[in-house]
N, C-alpha and C. Protein backbone atom coordinates (compact mmCIF):
# COMPACT_ATOMS: atom_id res chain seq x y z
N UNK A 1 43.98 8.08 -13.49
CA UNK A 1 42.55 8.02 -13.75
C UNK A 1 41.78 8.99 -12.86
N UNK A 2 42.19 8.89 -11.31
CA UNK A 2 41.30 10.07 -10.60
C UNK A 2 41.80 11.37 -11.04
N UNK A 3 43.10 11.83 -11.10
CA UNK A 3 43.52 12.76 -11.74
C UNK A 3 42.16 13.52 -13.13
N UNK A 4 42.16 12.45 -14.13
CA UNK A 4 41.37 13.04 -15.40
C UNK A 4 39.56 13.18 -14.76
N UNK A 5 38.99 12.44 -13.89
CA UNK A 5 37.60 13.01 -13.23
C UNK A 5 38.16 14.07 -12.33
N UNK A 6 38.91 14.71 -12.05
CA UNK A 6 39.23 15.60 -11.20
C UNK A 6 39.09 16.94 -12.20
N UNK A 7 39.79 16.84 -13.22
CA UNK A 7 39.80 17.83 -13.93
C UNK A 7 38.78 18.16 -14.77
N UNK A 8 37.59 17.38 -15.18
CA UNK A 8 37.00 16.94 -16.29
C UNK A 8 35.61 17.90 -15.19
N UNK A 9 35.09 18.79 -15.94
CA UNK A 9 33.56 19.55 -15.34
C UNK A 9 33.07 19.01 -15.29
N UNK A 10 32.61 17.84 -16.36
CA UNK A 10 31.51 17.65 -16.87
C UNK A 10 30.37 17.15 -15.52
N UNK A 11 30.87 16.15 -14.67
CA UNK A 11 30.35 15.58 -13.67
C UNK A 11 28.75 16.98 -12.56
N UNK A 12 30.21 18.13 -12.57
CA UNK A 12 29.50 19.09 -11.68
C UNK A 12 28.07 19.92 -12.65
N UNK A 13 28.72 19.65 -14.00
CA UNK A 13 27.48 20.57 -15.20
C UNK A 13 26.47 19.64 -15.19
N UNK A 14 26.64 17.89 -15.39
CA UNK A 14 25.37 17.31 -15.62
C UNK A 14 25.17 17.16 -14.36
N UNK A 15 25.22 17.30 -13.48
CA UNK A 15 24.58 17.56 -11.58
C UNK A 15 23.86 18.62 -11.71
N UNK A 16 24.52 19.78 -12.16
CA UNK A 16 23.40 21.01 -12.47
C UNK A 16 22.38 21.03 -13.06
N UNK A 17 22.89 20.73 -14.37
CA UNK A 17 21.37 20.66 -15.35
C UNK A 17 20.96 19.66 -15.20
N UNK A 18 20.85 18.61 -14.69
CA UNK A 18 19.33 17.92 -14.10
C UNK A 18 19.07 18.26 -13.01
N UNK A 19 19.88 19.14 -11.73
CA UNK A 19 18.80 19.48 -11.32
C UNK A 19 18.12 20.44 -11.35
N UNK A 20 18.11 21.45 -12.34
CA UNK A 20 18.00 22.54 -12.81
C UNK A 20 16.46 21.99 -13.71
N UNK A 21 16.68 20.98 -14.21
CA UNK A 21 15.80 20.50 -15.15
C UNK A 21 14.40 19.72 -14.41
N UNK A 22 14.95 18.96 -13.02
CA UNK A 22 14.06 18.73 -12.18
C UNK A 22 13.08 19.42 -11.12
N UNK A 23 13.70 20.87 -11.03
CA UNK A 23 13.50 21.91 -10.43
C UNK A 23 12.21 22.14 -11.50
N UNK A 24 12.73 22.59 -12.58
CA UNK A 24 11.67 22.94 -13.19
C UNK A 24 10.56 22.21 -13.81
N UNK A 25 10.64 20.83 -13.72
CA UNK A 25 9.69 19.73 -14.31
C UNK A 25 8.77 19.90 -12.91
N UNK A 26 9.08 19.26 -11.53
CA UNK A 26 8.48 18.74 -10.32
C UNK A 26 8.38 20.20 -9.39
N UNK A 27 8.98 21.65 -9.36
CA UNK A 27 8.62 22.47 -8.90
C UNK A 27 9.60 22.85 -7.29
N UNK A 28 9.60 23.49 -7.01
CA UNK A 28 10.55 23.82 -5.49
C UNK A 28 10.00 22.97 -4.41
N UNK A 29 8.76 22.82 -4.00
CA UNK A 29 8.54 21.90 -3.07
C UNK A 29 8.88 20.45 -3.05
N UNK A 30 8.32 19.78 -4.44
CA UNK A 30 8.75 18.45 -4.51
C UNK A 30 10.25 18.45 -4.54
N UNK A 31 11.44 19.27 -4.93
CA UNK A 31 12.89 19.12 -5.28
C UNK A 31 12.92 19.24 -3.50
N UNK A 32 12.51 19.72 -2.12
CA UNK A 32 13.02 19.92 -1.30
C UNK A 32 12.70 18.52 -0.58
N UNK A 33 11.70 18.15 -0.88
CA UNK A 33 11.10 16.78 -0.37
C UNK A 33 12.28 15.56 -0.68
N UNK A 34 12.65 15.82 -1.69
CA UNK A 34 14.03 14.64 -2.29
C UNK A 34 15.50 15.02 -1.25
N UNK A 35 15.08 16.13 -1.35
CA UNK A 35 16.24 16.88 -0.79
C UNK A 35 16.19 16.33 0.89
N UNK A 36 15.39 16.00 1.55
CA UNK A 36 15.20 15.62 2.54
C UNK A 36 15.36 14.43 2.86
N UNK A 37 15.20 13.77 1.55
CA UNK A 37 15.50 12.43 2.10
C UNK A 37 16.56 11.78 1.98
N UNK A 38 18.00 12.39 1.74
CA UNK A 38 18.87 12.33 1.45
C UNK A 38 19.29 11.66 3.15
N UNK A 39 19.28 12.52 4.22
CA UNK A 39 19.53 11.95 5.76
C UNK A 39 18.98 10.37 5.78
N UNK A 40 18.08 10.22 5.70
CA UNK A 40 17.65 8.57 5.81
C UNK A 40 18.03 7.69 4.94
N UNK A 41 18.56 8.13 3.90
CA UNK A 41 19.28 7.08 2.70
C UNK A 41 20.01 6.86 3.15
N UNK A 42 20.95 7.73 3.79
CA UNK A 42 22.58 7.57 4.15
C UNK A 42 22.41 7.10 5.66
N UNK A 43 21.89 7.23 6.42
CA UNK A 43 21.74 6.30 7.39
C UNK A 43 21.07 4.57 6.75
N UNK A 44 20.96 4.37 6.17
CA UNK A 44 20.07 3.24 5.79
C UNK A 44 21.01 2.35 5.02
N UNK A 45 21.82 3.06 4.09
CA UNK A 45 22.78 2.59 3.63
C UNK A 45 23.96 2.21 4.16
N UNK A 46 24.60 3.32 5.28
CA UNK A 46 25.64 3.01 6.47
C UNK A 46 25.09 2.37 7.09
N UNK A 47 23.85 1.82 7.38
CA UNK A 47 23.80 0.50 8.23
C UNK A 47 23.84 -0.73 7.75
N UNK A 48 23.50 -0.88 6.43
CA UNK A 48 23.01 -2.06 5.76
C UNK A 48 24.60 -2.26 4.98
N UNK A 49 25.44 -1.35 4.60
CA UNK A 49 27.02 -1.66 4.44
C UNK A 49 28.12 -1.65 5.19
N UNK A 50 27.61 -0.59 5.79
CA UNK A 50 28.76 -0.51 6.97
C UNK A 50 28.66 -1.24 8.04
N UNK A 51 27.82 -1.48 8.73
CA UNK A 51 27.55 -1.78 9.99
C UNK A 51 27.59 -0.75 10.94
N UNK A 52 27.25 0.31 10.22
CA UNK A 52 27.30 1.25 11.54
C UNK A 52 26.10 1.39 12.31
N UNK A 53 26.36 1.63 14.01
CA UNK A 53 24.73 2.00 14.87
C UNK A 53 24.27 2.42 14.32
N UNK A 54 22.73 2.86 14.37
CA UNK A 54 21.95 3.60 14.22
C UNK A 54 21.58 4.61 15.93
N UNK A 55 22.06 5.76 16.00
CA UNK A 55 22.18 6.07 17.10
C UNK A 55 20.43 6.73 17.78
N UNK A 56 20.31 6.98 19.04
CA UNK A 56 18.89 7.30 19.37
C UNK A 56 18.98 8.86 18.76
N UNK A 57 19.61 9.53 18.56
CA UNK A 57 19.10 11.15 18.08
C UNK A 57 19.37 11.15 16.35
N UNK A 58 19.83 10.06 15.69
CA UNK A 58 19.52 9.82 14.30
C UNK A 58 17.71 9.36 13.87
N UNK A 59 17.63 8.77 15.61
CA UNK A 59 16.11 8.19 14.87
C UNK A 59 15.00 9.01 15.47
N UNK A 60 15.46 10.51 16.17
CA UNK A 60 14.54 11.82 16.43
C UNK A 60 15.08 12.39 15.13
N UNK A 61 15.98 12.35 14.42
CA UNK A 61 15.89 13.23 13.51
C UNK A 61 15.55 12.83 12.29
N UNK A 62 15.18 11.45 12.33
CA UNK A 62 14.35 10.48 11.31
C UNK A 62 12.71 11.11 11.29
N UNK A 63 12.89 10.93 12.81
CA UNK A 63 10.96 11.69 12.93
C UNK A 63 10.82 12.74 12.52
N UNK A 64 11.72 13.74 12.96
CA UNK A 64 11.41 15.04 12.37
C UNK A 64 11.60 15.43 10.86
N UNK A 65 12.44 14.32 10.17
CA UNK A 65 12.35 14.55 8.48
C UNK A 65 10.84 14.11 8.12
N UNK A 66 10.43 12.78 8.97
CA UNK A 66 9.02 12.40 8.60
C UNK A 66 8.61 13.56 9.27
N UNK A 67 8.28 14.01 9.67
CA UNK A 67 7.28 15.19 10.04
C UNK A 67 7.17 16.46 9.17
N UNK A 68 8.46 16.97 8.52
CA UNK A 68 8.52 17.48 7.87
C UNK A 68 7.87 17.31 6.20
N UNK A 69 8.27 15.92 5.99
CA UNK A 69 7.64 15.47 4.55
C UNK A 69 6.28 15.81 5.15
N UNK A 70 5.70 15.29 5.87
CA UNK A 70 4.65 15.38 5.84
C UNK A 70 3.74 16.71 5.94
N UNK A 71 4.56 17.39 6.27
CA UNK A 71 3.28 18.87 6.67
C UNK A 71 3.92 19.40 5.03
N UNK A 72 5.08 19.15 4.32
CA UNK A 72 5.14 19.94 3.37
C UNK A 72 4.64 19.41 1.91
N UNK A 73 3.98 17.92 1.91
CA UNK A 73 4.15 17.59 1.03
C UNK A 73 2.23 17.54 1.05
N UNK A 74 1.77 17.76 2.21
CA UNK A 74 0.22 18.12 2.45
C UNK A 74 -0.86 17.51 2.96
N UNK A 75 -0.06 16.13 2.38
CA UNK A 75 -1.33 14.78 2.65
C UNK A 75 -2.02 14.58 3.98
N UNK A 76 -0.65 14.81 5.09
CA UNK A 76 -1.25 14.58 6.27
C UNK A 76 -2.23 15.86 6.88
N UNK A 77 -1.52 16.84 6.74
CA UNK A 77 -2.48 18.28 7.12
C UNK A 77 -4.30 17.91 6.35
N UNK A 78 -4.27 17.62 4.78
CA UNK A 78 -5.54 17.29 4.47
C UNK A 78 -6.27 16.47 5.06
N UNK A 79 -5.60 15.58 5.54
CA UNK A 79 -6.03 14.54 5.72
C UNK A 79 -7.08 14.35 7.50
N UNK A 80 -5.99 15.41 7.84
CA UNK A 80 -6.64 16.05 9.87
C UNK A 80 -7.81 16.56 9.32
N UNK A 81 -7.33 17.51 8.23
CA UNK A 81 -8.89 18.42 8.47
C UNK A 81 -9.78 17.78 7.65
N UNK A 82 -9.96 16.65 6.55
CA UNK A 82 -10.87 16.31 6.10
C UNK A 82 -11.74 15.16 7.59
N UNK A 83 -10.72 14.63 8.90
CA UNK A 83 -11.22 14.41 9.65
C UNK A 83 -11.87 15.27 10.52
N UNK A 84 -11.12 16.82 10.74
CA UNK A 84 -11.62 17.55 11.76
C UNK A 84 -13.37 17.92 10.84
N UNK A 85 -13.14 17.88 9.95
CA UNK A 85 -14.26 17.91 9.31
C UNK A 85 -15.68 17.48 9.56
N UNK A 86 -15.42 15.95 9.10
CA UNK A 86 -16.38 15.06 9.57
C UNK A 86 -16.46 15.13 10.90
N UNK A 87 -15.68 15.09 11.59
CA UNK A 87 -16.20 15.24 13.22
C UNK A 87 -16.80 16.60 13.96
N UNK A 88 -16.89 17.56 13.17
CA UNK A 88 -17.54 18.68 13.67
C UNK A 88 -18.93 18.69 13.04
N UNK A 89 -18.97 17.92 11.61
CA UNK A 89 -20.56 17.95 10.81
C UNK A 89 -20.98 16.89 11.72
N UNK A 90 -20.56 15.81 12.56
CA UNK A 90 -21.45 14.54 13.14
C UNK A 90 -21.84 15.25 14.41
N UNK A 91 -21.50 16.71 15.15
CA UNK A 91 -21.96 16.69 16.56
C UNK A 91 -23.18 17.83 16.68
């Protein structure tokens, strides 16, 4: 049985064309944003099945994926300057 998924493409072609297809529906930024969160699934999942630690430089590199979503996906950057905003029109 592993033998015939071994040989069989099909697995690696429909991996392609959806994401080929998602690429082009949601655009390069949103596909990298998914793409990112791939590190915290798999920590989240190896803890909650495996029992494995969660070690202290898995959860700096937790921050820095959140940091990353965030400056690339925009909300938070808008979100400073719609404050830096208001706080420069109030003085």
């Amino acid at each position: 049985m592993v033998l015939f998924f071994l040989r069989v493409p099909w697995p690696g072609t429909a991996m392609e064309v959806g994401w080929s297809r998602f690429l082009r529906r949601a655009g390069s930024a949103n596909l990298m944003l998914v793409t990112l969160l791939i590190p915290p699934v798999t920590i989240a999942l190896s803890y909650t099945f495996l029992g494995e630690r969660v070690e202290q430089e898995a959860l700096y590199g937790l921050g820095l994926i959140a940091l990353g979503l965030g400056v690339t996906d925009g909300r938070v950057l808008d979100l400073m300057s719609k404050r830096y905003r208001q706080f420069k029109n109030a003085i």
